[in-house]
N, C-alpha and C. Protein backbone atom coordinates (compact mmCIF):
# COMPACT_ATOMS: atom_id res chain seq x y z
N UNK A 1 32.24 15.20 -15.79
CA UNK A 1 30.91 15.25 -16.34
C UNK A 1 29.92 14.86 -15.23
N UNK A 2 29.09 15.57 -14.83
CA UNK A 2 28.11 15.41 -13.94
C UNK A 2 26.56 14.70 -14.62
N UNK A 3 26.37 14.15 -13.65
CA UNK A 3 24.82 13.60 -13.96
C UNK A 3 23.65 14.28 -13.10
N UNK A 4 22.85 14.54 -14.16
CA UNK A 4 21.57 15.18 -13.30
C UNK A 4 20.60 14.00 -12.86
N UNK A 5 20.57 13.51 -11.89
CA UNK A 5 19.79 12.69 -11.96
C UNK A 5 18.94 12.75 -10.44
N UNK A 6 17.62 12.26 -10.66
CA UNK A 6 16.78 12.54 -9.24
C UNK A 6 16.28 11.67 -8.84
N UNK A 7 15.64 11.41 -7.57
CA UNK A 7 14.53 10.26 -7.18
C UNK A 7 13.93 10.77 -6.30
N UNK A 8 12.77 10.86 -6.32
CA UNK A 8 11.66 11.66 -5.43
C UNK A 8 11.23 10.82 -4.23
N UNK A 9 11.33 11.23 -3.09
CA UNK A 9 10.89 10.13 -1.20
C UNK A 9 8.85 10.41 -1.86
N UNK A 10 8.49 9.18 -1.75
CA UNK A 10 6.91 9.21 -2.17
C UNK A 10 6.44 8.56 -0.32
N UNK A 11 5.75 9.25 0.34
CA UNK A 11 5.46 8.89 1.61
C UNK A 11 3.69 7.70 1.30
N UNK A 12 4.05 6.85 1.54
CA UNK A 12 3.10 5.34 1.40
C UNK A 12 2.98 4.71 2.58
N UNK A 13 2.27 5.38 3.13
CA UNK A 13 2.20 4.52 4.65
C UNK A 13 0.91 3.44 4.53
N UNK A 14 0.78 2.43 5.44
CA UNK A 14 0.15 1.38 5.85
C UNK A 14 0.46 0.27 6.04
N UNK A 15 2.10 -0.31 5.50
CA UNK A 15 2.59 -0.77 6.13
C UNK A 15 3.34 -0.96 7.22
N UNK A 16 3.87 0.13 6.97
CA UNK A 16 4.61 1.17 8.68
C UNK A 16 4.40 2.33 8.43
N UNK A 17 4.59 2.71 10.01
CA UNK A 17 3.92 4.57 9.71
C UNK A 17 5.41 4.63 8.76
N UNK A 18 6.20 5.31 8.31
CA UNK A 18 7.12 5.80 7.89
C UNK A 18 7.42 4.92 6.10
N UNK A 19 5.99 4.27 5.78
CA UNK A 19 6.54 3.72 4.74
C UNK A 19 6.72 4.52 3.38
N UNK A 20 7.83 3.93 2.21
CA UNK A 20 7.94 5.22 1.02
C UNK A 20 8.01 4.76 0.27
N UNK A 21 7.81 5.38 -0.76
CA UNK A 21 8.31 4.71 -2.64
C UNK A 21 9.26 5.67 -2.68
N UNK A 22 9.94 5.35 -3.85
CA UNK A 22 11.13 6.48 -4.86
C UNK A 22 10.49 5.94 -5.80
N UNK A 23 10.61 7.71 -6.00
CA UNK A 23 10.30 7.36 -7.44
C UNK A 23 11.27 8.23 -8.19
N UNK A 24 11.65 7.22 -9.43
CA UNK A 24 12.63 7.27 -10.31
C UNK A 24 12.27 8.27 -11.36
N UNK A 25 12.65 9.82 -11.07
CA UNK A 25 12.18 10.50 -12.92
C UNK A 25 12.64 10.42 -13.77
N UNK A 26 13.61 9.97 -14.02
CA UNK A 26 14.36 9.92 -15.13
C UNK A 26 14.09 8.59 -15.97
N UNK A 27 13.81 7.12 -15.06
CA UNK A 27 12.94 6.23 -15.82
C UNK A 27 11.58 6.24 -15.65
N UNK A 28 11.36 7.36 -14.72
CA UNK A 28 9.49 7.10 -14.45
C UNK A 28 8.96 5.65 -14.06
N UNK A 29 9.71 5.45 -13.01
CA UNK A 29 9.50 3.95 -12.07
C UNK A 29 9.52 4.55 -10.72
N UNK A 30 8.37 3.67 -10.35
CA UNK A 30 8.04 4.02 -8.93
C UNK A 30 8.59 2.67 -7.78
N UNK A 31 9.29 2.85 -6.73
CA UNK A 31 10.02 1.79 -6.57
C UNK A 31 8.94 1.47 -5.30
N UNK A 32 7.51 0.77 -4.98
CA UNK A 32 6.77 1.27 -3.60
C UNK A 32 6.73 0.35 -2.62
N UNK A 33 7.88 -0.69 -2.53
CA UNK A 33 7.95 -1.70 -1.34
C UNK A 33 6.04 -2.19 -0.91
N UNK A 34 6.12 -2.39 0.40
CA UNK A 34 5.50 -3.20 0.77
C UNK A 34 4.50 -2.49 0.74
N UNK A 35 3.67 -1.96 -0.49
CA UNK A 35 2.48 -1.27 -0.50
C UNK A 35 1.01 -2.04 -0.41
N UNK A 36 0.54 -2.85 -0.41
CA UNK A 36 -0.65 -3.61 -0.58
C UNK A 36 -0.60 -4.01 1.03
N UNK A 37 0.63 -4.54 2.03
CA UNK A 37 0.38 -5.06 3.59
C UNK A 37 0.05 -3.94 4.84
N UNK A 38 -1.11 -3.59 5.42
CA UNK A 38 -1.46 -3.13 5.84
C UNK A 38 -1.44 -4.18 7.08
N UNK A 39 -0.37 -2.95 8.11
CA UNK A 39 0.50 -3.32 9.18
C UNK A 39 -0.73 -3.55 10.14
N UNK A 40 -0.38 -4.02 11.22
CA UNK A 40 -1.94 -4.45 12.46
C UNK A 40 -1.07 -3.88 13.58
N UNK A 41 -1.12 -2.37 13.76
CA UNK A 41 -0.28 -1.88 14.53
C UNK A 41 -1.45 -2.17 16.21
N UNK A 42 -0.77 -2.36 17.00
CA UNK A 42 -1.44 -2.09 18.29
C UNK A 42 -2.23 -1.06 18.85
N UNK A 43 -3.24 -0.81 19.17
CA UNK A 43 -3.83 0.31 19.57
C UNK A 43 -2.82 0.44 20.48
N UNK A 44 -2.60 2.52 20.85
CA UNK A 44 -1.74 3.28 21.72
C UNK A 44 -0.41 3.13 20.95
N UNK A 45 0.15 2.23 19.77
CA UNK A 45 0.96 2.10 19.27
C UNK A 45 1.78 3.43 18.60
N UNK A 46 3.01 4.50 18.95
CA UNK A 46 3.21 5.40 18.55
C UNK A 46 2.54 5.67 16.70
N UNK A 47 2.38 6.31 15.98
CA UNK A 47 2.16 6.64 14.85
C UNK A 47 1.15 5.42 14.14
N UNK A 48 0.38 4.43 15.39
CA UNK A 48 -0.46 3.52 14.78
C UNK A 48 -1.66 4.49 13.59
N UNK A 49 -1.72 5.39 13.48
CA UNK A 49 -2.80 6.33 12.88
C UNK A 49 -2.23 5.55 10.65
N UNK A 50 -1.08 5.51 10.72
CA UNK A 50 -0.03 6.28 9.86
C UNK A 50 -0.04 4.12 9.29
N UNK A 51 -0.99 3.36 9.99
CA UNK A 51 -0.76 1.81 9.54
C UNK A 51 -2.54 1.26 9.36
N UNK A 52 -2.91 1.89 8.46
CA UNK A 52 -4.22 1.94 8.23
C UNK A 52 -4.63 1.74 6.50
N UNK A 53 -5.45 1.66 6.08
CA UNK A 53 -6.05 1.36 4.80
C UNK A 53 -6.32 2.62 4.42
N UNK A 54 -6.91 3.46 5.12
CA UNK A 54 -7.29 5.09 5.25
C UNK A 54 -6.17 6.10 5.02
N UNK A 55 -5.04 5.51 5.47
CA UNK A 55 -3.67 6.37 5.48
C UNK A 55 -3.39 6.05 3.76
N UNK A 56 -3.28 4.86 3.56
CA UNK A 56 -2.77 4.31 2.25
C UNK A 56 -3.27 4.77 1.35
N UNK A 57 -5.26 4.52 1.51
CA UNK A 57 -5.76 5.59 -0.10
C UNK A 57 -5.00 7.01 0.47
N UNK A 58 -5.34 7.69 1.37
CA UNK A 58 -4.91 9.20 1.09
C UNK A 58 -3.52 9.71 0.58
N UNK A 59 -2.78 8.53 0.81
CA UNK A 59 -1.64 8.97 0.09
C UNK A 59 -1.43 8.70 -1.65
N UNK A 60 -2.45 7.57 -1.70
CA UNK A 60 -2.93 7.36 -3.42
C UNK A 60 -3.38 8.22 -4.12
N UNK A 61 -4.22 8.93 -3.34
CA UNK A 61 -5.55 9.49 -3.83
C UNK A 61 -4.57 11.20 -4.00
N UNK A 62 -3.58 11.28 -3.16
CA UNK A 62 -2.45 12.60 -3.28
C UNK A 62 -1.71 12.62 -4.28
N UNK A 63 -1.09 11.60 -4.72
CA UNK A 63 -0.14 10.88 -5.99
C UNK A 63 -0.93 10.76 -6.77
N UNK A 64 -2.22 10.06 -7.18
CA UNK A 64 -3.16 10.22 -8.42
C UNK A 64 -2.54 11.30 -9.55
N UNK A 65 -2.88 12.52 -9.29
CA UNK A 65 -2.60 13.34 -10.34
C UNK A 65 -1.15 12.98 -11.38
N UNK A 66 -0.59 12.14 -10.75
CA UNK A 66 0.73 11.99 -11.52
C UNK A 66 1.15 10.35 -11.91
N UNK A 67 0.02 9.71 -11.74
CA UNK A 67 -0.45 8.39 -12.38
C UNK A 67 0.39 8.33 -13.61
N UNK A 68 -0.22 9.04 -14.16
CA UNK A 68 -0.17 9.08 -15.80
C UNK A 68 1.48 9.36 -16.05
N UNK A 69 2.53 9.94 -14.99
CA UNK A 69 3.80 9.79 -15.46
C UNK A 69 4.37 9.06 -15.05
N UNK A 70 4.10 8.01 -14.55
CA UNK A 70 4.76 6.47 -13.80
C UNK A 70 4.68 5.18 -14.93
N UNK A 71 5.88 4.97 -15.31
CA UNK A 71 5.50 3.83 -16.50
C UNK A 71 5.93 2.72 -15.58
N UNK A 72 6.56 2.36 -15.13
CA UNK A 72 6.96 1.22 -13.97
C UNK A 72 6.85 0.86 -12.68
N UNK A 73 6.12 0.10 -12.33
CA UNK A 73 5.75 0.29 -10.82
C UNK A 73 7.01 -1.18 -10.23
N UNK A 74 7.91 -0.99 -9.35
CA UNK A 74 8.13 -1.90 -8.66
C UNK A 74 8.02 -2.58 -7.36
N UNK A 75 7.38 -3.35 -6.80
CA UNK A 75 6.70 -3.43 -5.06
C UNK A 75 8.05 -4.83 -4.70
N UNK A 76 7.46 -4.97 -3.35
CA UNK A 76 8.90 -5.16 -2.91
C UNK A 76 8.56 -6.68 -2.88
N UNK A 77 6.93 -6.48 -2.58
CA UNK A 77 6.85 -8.60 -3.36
C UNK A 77 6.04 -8.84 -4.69
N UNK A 78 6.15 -9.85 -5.06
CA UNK A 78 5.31 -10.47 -5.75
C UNK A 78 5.26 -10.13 -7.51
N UNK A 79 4.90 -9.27 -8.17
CA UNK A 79 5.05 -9.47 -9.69
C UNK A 79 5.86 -8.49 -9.56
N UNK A 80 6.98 -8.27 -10.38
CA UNK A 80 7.68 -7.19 -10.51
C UNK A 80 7.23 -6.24 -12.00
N UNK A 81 7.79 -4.81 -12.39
CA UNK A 81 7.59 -4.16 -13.44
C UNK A 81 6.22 -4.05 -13.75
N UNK A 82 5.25 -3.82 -12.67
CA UNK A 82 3.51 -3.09 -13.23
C UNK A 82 3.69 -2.36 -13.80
N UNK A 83 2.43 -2.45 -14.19
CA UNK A 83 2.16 -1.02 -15.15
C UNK A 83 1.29 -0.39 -13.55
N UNK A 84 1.58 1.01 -14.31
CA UNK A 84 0.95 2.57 -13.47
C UNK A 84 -0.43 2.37 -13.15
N UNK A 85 -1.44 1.34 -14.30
CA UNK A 85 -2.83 1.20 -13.47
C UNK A 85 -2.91 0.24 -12.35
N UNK A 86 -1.79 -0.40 -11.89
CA UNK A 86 -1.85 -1.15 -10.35
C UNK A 86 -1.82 0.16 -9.22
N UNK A 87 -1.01 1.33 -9.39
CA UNK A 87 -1.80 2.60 -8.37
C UNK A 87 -3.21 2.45 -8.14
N UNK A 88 -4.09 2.52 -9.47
CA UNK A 88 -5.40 3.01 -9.63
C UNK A 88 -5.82 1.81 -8.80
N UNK A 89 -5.60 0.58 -9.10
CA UNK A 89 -6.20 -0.82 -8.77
C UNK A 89 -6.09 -0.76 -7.18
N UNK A 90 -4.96 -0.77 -7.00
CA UNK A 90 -4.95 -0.26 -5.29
C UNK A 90 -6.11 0.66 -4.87
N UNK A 91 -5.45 1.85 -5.14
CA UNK A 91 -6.52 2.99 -4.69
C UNK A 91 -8.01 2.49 -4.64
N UNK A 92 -8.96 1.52 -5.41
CA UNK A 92 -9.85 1.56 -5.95
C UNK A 92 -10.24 0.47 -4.76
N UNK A 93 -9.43 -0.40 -4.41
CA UNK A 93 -9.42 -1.56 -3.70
C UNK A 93 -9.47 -1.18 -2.09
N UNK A 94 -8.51 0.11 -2.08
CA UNK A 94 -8.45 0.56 -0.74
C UNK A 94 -10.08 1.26 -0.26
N UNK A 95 -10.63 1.86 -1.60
CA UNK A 95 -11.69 2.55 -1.19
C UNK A 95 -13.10 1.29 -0.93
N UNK A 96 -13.11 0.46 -1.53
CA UNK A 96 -13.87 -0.35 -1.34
C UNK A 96 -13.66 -1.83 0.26
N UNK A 97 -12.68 -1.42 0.36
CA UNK A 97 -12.53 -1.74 1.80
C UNK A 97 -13.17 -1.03 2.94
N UNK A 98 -12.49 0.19 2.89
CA UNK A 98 -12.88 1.08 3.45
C UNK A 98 -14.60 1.71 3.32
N UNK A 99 -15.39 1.10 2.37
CA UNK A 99 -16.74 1.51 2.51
C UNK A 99 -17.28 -0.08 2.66
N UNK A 100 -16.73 -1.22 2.74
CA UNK A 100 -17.08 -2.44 2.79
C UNK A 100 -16.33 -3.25 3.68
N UNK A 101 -15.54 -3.08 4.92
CA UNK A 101 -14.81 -3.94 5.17
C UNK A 101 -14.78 -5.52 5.40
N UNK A 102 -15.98 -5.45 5.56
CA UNK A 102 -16.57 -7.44 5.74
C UNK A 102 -17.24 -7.66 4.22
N UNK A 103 -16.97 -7.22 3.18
CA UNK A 103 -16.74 -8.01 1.97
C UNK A 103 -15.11 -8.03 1.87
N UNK A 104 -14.60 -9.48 2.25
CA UNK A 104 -13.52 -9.64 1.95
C UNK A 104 -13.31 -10.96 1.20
N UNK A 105 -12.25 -11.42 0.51
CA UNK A 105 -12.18 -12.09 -0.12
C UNK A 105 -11.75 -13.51 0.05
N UNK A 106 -10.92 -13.29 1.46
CA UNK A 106 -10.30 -14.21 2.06
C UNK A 106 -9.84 -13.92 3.68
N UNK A 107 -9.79 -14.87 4.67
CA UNK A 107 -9.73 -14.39 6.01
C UNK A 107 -8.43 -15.56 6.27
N UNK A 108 -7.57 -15.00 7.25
CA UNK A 108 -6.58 -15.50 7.60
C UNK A 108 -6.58 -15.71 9.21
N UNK A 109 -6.49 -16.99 9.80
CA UNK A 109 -6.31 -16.80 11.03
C UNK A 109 -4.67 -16.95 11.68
N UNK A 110 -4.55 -15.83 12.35
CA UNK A 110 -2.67 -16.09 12.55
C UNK A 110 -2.46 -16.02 14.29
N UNK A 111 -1.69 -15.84 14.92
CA UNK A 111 -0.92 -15.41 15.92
C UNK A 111 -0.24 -14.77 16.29
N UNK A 112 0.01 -13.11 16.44
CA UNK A 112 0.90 -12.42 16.50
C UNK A 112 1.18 -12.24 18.18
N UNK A 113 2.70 -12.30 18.30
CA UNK A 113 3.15 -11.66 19.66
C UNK A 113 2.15 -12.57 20.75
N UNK A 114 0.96 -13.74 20.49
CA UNK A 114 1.03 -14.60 21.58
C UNK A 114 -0.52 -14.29 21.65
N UNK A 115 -0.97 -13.66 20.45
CA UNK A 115 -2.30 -12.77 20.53
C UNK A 115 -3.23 -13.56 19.29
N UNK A 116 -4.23 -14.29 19.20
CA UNK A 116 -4.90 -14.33 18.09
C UNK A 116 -5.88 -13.41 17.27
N UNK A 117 -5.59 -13.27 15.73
CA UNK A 117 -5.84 -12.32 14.82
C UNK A 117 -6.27 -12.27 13.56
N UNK A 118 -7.38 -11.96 13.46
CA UNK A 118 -7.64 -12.21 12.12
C UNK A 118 -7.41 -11.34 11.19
N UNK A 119 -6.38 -11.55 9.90
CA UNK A 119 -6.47 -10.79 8.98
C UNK A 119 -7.31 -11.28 7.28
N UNK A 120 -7.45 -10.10 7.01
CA UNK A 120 -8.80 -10.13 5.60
C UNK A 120 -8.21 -9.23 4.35
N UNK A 121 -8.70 -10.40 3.53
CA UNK A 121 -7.50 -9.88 2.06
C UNK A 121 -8.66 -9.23 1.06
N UNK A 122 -8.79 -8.43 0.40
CA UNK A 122 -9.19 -8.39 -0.94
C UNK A 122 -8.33 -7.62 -1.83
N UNK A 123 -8.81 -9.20 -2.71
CA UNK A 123 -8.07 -9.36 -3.81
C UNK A 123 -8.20 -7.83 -4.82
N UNK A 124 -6.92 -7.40 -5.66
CA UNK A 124 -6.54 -6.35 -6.17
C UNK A 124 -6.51 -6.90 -8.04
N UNK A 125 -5.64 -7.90 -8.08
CA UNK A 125 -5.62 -8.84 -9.37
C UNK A 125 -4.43 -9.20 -9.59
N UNK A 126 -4.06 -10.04 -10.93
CA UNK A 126 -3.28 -10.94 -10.49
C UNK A 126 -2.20 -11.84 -9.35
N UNK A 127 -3.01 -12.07 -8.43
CA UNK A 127 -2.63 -12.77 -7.68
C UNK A 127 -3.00 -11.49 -5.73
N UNK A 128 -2.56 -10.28 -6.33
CA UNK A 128 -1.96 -9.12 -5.44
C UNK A 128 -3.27 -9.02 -4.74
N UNK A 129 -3.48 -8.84 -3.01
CA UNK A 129 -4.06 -8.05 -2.81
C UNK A 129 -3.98 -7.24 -1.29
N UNK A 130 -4.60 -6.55 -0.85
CA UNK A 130 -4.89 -5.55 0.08
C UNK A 130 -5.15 -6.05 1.84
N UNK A 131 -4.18 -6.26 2.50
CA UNK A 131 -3.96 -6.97 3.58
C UNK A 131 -4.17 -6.53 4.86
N UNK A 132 -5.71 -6.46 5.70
CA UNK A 132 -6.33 -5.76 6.44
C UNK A 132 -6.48 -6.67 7.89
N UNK A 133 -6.66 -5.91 9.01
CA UNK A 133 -7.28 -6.30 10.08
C UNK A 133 -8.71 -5.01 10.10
N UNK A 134 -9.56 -5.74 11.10
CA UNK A 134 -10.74 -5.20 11.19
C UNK A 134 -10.66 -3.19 11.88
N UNK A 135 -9.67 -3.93 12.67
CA UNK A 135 -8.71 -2.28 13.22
C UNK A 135 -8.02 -1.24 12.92
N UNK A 136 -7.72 -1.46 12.03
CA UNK A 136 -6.82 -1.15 10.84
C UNK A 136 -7.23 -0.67 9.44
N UNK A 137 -8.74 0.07 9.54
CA UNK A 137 -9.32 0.80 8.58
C UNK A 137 -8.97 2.08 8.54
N UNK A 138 -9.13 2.82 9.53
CA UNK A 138 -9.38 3.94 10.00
C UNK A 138 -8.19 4.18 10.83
């Protein structure tokens, strides 16, 4: 007895160029890892284009049309089993970055690789949000 069963590669970049969801049709769960951290790739960085806030809505804003058949969203941190309007909440969050980037909600000062960096959050909701450097819009 065979099983028909599928999972669709959903291409979600901005955390790494190459980032993906599966999505599950048969439960209509979208599985989308580290979707909200928007990577601080290095300028000249191969596929740095593909670790942007800009990359992330366009791949939202591509998937949109099929919102409405996603009953489960699972990300790889933080609340598990969303509902399908955390897409929209993203998307909505990404676009208002992207036309606002210094309204942010919160600023982080860190150290990467020996380099100081500021990264800037706005908040998405419960708890979740959208994890930017100033470079890293576009």
């Amino acid at each position: 007895m065979g099983l028909d069963y599928q999972v669709e590669l959903v291409h979600l970049p901005g955390h790494t160029p190459g980032q993906c969801g599966f999505y599950d049709l048969h439960n209509k769960t979208l599985f989308c890892g580290d979707t909200n951290g928007i990577a601080s790739a290095i300028p000249g960085e191969p596929f740095a284009e593909y670790c942007t806030v800009t990359a992330l809505r366009n791949a939202l804003k591509k998937l949109e049309p099929r919102y409405d058949q996603i009953e489960g969203i699972f990300p790889g941190h933080g609340m598990l089993d969303l509902l399908s309007s955390y897409l929209q909440n993203i998307l909505e969050t990404c676009e208002n970055v992207i036309s606002e980037p210094l309204r942010f909600d919160r600023k982080v000062e860190t150290i990467r690789n020996g380099v100081s960096m500021d990264y800037y959050m706005r908040f998405i909701y419960e708890g979740s949000s959208i994890r930017y450097t100033m470079h890293n819009i576009e």
